[in-house]
Structure formats: C-alpha cells, structure tokens
N, C-alpha and C. Protein backbone atom coordinates (compact mmCIF):
# COMPACT_ATOMS: atom_id res chain seq x y z
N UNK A 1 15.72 14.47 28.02
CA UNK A 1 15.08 14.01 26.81
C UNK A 1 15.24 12.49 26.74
N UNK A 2 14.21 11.81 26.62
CA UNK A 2 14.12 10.38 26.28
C UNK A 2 14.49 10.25 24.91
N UNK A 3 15.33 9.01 24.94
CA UNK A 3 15.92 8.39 23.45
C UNK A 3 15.54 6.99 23.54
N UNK A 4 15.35 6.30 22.46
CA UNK A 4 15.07 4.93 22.30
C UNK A 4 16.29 4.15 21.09
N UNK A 5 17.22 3.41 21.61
CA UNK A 5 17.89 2.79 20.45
C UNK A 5 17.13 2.46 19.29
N UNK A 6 17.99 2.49 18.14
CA UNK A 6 16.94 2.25 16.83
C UNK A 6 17.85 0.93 16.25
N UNK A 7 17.85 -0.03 16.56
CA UNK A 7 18.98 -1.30 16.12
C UNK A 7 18.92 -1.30 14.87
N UNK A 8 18.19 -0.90 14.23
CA UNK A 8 18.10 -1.06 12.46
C UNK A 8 19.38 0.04 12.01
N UNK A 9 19.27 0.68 12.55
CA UNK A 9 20.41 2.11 11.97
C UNK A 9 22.00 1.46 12.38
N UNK A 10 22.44 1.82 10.81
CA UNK A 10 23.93 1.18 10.71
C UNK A 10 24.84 1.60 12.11
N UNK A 11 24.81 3.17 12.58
CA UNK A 11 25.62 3.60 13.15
C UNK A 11 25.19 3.27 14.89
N UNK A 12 23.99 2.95 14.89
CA UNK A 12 23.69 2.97 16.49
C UNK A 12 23.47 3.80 17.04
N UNK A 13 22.69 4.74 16.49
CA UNK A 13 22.85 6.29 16.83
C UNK A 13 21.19 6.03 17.65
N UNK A 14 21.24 6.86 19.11
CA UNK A 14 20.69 7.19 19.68
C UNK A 14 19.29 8.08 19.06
N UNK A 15 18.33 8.13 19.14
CA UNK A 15 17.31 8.75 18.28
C UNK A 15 15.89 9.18 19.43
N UNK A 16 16.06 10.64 19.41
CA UNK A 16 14.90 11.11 20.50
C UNK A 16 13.31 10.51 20.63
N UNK A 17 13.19 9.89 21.23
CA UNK A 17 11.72 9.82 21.02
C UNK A 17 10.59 10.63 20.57
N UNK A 18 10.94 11.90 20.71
CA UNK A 18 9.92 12.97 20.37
C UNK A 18 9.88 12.45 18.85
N UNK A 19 10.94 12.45 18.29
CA UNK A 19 11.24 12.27 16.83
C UNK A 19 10.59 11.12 16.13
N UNK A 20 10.57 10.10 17.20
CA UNK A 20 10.29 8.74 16.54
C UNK A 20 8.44 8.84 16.94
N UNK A 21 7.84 9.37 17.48
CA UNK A 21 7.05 9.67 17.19
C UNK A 21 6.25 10.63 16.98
N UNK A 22 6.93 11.62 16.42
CA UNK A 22 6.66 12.42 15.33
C UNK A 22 5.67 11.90 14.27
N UNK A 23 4.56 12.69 14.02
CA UNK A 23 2.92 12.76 13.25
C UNK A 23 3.67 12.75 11.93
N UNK A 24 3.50 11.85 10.60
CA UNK A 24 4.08 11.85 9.12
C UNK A 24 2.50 12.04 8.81
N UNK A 25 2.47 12.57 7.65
CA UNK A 25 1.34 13.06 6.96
C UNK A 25 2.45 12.67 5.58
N UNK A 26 1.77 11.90 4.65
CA UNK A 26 1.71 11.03 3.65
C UNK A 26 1.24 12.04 2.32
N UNK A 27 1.99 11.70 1.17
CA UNK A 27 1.08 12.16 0.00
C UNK A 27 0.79 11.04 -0.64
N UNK A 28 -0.70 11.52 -1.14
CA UNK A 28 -0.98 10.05 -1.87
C UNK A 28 -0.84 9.11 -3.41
N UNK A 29 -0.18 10.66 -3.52
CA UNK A 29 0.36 10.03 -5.41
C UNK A 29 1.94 9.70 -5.42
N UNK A 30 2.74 10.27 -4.13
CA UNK A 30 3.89 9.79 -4.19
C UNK A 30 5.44 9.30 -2.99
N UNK A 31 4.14 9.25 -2.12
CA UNK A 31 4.77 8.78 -1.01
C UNK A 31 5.83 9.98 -0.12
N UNK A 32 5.73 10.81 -0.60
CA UNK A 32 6.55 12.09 -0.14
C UNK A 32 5.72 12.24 1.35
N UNK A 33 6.82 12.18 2.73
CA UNK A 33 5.88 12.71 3.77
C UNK A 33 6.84 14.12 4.53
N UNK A 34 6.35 14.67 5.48
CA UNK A 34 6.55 15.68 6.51
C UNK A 34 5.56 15.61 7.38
N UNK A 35 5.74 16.77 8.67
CA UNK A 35 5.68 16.65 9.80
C UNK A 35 4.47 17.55 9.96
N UNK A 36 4.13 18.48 8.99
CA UNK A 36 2.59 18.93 8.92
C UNK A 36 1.88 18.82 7.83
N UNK A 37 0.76 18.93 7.92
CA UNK A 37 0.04 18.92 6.57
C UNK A 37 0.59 19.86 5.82
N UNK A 38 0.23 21.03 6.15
CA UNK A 38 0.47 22.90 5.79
C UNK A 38 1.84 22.32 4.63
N UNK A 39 3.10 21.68 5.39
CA UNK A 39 4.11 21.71 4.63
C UNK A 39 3.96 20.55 3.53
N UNK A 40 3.68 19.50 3.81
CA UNK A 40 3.62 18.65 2.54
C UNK A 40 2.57 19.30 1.66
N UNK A 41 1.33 19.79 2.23
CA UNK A 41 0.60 20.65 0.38
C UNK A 41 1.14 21.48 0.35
N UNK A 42 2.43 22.10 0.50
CA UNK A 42 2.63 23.36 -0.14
C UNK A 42 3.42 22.89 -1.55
N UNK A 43 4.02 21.92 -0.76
CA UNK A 43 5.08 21.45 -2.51
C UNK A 43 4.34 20.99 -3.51
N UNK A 44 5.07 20.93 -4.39
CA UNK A 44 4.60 20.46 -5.83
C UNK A 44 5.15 18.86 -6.25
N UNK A 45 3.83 18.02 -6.63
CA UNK A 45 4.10 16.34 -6.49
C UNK A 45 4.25 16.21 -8.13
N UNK A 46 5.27 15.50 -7.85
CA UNK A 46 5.78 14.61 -9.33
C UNK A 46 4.65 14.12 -10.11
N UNK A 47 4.14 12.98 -9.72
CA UNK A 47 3.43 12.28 -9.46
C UNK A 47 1.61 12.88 -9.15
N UNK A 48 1.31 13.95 -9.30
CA UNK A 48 -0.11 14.11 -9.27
C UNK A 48 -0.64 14.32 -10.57
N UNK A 49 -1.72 13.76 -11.02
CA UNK A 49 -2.24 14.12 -12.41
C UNK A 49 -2.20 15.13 -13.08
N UNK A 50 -2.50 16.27 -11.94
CA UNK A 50 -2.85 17.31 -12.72
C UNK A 50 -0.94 18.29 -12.71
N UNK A 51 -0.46 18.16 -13.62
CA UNK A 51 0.38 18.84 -13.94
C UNK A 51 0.95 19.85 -13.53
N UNK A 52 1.92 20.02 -12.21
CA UNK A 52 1.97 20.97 -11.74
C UNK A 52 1.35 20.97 -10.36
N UNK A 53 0.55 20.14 -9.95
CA UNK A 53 -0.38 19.77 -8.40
C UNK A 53 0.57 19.87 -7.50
N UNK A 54 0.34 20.07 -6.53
CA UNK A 54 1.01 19.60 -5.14
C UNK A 54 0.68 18.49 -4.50
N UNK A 55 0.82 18.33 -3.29
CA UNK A 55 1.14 17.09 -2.86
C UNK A 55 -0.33 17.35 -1.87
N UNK A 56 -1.16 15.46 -2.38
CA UNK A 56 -2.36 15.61 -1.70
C UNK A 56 -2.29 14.52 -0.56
N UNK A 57 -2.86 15.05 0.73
CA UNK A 57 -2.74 14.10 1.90
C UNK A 57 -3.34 12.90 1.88
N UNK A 58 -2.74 11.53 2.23
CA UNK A 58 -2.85 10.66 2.24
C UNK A 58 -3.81 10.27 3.34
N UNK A 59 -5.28 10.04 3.83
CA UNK A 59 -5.65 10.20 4.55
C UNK A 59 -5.85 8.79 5.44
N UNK A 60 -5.48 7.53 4.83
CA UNK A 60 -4.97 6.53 5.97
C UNK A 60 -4.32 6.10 6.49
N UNK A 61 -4.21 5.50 7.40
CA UNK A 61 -3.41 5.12 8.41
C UNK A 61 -2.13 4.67 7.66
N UNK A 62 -1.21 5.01 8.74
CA UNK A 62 0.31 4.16 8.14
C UNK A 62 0.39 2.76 8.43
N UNK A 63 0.67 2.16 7.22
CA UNK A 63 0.73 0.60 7.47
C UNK A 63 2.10 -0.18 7.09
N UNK A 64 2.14 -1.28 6.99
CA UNK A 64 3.38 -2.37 6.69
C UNK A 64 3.28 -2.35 5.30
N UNK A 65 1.98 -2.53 4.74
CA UNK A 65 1.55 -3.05 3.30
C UNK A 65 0.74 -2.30 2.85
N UNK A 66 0.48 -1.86 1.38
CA UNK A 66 -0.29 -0.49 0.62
C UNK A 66 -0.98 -0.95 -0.61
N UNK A 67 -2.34 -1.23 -0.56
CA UNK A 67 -3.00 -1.90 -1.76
C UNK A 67 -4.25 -0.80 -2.28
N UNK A 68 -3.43 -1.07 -4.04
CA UNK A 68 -4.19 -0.57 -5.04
C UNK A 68 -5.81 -0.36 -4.80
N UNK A 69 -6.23 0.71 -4.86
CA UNK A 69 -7.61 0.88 -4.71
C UNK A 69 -8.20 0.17 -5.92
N UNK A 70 -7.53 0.68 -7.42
CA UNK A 70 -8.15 -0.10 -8.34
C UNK A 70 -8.06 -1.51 -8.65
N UNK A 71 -6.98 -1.68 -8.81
CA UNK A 71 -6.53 -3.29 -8.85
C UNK A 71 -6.22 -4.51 -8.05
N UNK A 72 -5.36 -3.72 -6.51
CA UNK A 72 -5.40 -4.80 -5.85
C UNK A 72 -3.89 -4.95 -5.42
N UNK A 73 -2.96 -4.51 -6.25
CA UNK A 73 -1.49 -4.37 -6.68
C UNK A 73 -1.07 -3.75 -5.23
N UNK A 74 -0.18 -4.65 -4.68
CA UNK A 74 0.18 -4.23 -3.31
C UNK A 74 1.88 -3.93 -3.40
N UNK A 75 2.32 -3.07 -2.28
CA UNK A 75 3.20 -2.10 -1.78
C UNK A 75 3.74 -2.21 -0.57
N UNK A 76 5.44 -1.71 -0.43
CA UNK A 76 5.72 -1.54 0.67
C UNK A 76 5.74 -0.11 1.56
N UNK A 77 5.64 0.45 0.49
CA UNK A 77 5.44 2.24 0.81
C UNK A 77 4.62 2.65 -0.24
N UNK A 78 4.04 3.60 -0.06
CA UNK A 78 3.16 4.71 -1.02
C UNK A 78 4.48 4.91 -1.84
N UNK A 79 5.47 5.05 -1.94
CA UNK A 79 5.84 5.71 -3.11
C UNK A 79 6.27 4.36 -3.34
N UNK A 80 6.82 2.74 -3.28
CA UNK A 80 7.02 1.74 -4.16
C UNK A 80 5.60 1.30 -5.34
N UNK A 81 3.94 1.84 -3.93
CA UNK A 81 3.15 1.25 -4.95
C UNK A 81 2.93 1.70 -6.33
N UNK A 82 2.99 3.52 -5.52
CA UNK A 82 2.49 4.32 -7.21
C UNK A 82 3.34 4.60 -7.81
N UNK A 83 4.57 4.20 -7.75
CA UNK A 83 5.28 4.25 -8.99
C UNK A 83 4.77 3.36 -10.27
N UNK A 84 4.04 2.71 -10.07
CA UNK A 84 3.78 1.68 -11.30
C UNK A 84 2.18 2.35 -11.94
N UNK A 85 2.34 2.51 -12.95
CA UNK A 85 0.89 2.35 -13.97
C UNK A 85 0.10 1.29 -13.23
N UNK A 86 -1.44 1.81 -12.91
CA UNK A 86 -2.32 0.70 -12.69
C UNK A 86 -3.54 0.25 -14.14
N UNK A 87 -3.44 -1.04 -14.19
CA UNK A 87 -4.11 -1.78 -15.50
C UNK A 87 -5.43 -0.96 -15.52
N UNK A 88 -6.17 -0.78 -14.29
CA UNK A 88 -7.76 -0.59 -13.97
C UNK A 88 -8.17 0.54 -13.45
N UNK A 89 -6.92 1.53 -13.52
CA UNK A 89 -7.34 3.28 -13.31
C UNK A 89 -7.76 3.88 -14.16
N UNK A 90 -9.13 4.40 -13.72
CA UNK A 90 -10.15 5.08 -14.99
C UNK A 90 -9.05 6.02 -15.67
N UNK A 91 -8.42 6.32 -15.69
CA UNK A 91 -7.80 7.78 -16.43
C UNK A 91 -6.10 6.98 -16.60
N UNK A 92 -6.05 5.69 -16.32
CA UNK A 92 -4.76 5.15 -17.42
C UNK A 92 -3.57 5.48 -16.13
N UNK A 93 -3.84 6.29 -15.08
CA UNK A 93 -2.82 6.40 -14.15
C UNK A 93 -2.07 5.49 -13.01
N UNK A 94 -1.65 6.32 -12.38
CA UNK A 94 -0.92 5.22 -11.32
C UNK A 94 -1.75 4.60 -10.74
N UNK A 95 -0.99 3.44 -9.91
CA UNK A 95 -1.78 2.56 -8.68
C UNK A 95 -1.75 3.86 -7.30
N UNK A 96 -3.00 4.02 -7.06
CA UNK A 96 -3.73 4.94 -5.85
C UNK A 96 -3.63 3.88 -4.53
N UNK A 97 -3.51 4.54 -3.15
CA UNK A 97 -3.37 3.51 -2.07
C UNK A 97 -5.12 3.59 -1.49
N UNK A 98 -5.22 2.35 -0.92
CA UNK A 98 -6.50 2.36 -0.56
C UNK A 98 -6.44 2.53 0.69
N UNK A 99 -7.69 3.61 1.66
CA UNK A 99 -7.43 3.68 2.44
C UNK A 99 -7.84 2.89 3.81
C-alpha cells in the first residue's frame, strides 16, 4: 500500500493514499461531507431549509475559496460560508455556494 506524508498533521502520521484520494461528496447547506453520495443524503442537515431535510449534494468542484451565489460573500469551506445569513437570499436564508 502506498502512503504519502501529510506534513500538515501534528503527529506525522503516515496516511494511505487510497485515503487521500478518496471521492468527498459535499452538502450544500452545510459543508458536511462523506465518501458516497447514498451516505451523505441519507442524514438529516442542520442547516437545510426545509426542516428536517437531509443533506443535499453539493454539485461543484472542491475548491480553496467558496462564493455566495447571492451576494458574493466568500468562504473557506462550505460550512464557514453558510454559516452566515445572506443579505440577498430570496427566502432571508443562508449564503448558498456557487457552483
């Protein structure tokens, strides 16, 4: 099994490559990810309008930076952006990532 050092990690711990690139599938109201779709919609998102929703797939690409579809209001992760109320979301809600 191939491993790739991860220098960012406090301990130095060896980390499989399979792992590190491992497919994340994104939700888009709260940054919650996993390793299939199937499993991230099965849960139930904090963060989705409708009360009780599960978690809806984020369908763009993973990036460095995450900007507000409505406003513009930029992010370091899906879940730093939409945590915040957006000024210019028709329905008064969070900042949405654009894709």
């Amino acid at each position: 099994m191939e491993t790739e050092n991860n220098n960012e990690n406090r301990n130095n711990v060896n980390i499989p490559l399979e792992r590190l690139l491992m497919a994340k599938y994104y939700c888009k109201y709260c940054g919650t990810f996993a390793s299939t779709v199937s499993s991230l919609t099965s849960g139930t998102c904090p963060r989705n309008p409708v009360k009780g929703g599960r978690h809806v797939l984020y369908e763009g690409s993973e990036k460095s930076q995450y900007v507000c579809k409505y406003c513009g209001t930029k992010g370091s992760s899906i879940s730093s952006l939409t945590s915040g109320t957006c000024p210019r979301h028709p329905a008064k809600g969070k900042h949405e990532p654009a894709l």
